[in-house]
C-alpha atoms as a PDB file:
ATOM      1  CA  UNK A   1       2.807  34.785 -14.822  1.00  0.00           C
ATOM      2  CA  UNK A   2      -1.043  33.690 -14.176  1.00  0.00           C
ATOM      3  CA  UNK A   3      -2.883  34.660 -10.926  1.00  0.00           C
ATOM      4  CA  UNK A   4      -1.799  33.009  -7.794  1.00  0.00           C
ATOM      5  CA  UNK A   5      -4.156  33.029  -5.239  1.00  0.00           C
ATOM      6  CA  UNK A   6      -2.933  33.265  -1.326  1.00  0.00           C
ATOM      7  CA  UNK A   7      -2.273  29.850   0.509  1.00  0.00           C
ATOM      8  CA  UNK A   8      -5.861  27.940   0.984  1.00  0.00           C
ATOM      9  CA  UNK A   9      -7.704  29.454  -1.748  1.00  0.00           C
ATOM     10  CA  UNK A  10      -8.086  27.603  -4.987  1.00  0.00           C
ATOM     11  CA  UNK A  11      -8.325  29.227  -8.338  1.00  0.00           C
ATOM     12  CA  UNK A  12     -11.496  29.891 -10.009  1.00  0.00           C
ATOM     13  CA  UNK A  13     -10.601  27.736 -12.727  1.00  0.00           C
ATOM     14  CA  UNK A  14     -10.916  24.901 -10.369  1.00  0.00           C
ATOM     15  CA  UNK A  15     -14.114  26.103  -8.149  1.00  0.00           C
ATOM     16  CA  UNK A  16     -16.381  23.338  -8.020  1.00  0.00           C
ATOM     17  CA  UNK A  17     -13.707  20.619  -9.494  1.00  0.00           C
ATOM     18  CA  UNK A  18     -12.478  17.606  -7.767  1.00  0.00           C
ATOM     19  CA  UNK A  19      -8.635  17.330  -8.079  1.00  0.00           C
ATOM     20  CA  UNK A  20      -6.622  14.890  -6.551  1.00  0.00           C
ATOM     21  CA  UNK A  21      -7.303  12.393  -3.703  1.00  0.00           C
ATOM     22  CA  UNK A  22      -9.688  13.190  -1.000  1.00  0.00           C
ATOM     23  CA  UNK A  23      -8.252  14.576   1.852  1.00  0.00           C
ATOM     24  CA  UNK A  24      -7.385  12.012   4.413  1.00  0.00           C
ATOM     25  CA  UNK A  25      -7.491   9.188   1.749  1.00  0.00           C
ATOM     26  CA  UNK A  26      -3.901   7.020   1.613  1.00  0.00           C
ATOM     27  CA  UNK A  27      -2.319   4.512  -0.458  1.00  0.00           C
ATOM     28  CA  UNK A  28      -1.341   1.331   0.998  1.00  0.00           C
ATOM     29  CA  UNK A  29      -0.016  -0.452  -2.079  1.00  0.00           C
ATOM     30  CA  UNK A  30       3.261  -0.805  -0.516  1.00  0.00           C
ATOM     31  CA  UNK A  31       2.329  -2.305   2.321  1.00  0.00           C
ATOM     32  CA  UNK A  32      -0.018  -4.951   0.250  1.00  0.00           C
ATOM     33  CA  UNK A  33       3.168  -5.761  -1.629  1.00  0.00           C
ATOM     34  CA  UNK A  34       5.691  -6.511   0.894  1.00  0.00           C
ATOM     35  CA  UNK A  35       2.561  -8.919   2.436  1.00  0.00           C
ATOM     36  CA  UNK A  36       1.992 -10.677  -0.997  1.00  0.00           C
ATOM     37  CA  UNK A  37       5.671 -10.842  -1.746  1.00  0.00           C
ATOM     38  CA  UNK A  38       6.369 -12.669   1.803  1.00  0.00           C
ATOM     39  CA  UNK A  39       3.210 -15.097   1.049  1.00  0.00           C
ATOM     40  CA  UNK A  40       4.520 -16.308  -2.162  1.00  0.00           C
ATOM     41  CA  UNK A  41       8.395 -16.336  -1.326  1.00  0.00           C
ATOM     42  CA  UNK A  42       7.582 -18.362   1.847  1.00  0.00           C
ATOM     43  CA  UNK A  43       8.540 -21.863   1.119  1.00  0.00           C
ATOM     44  CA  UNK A  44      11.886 -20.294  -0.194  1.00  0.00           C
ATOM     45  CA  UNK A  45      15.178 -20.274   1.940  1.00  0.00           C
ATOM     46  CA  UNK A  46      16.921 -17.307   3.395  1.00  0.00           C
ATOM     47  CA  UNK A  47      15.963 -14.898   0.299  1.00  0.00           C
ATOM     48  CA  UNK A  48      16.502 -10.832  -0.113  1.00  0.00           C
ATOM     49  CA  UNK A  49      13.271  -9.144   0.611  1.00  0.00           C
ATOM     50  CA  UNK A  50      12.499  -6.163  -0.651  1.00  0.00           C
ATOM     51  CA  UNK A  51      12.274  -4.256   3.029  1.00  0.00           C
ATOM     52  CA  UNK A  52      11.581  -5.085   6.427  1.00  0.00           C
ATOM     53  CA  UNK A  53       8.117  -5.173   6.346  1.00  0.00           C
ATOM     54  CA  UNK A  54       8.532  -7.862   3.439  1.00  0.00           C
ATOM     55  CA  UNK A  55      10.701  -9.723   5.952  1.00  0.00           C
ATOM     56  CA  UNK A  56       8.668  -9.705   9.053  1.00  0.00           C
ATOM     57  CA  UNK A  57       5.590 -10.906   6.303  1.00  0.00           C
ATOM     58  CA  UNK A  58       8.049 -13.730   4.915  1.00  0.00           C
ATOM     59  CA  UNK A  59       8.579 -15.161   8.374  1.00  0.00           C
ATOM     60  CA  UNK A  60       4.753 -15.030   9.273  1.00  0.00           C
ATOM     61  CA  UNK A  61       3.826 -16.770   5.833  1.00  0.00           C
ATOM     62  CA  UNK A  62       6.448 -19.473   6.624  1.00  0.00           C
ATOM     63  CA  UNK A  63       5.421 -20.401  10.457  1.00  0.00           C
ATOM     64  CA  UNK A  64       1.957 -19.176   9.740  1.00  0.00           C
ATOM     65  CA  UNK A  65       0.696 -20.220   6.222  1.00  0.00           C
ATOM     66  CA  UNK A  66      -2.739 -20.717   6.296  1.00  0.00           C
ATOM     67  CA  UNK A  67      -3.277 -18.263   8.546  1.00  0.00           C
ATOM     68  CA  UNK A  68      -2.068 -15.172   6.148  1.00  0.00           C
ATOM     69  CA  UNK A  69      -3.323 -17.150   3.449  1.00  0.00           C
ATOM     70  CA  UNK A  70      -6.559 -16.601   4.928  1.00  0.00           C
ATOM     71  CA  UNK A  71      -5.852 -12.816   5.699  1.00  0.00           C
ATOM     72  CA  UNK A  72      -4.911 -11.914   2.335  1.00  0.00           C
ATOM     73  CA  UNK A  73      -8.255 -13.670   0.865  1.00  0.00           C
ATOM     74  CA  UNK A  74     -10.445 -12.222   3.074  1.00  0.00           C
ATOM     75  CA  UNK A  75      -9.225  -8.507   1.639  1.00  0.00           C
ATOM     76  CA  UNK A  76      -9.093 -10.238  -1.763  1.00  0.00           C
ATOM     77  CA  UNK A  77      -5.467  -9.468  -2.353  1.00  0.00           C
ATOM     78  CA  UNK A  78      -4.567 -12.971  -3.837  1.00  0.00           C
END
């Protein structure tokens, strides 16, 4: 078995090396998809969404349509 350095301390291999995400960063790709996937589906009737988030987006895009239209362009996400 190779070295294993204690808890904290990276191995030299990797001194100086960026691996991974930065600390702090996070990945809201879900969250983008359940608000795309109630924008399209929102002239549809009484579907299955994908989660709850997808649901509560679904019934904004259908009482609100230009308004998350207008979201979702403004972060370029459609």
């Amino acid at each position: 078995m190779g070295f294993c350095p204690p808890k904290g301390v990276r191995p030299p291999q990797l001194e100086g090396k960026r691996t991974g995400r930065p600390k702090g960063s996070r990945n809201f790709a879900r969250i983008w998809a359940d608000a795309i996937w109630g924008y399209e589906h929102r002239n549809a009737e009484r579907g299955n969404p994908p989660s709850q988030n997808a649901r509560l987006w679904w019934t904004f895009a259908s009482i609100y349509p230009d308004e998350v239209e207008e979201f979702l362009r403004d972060f370029r996400r459609i």
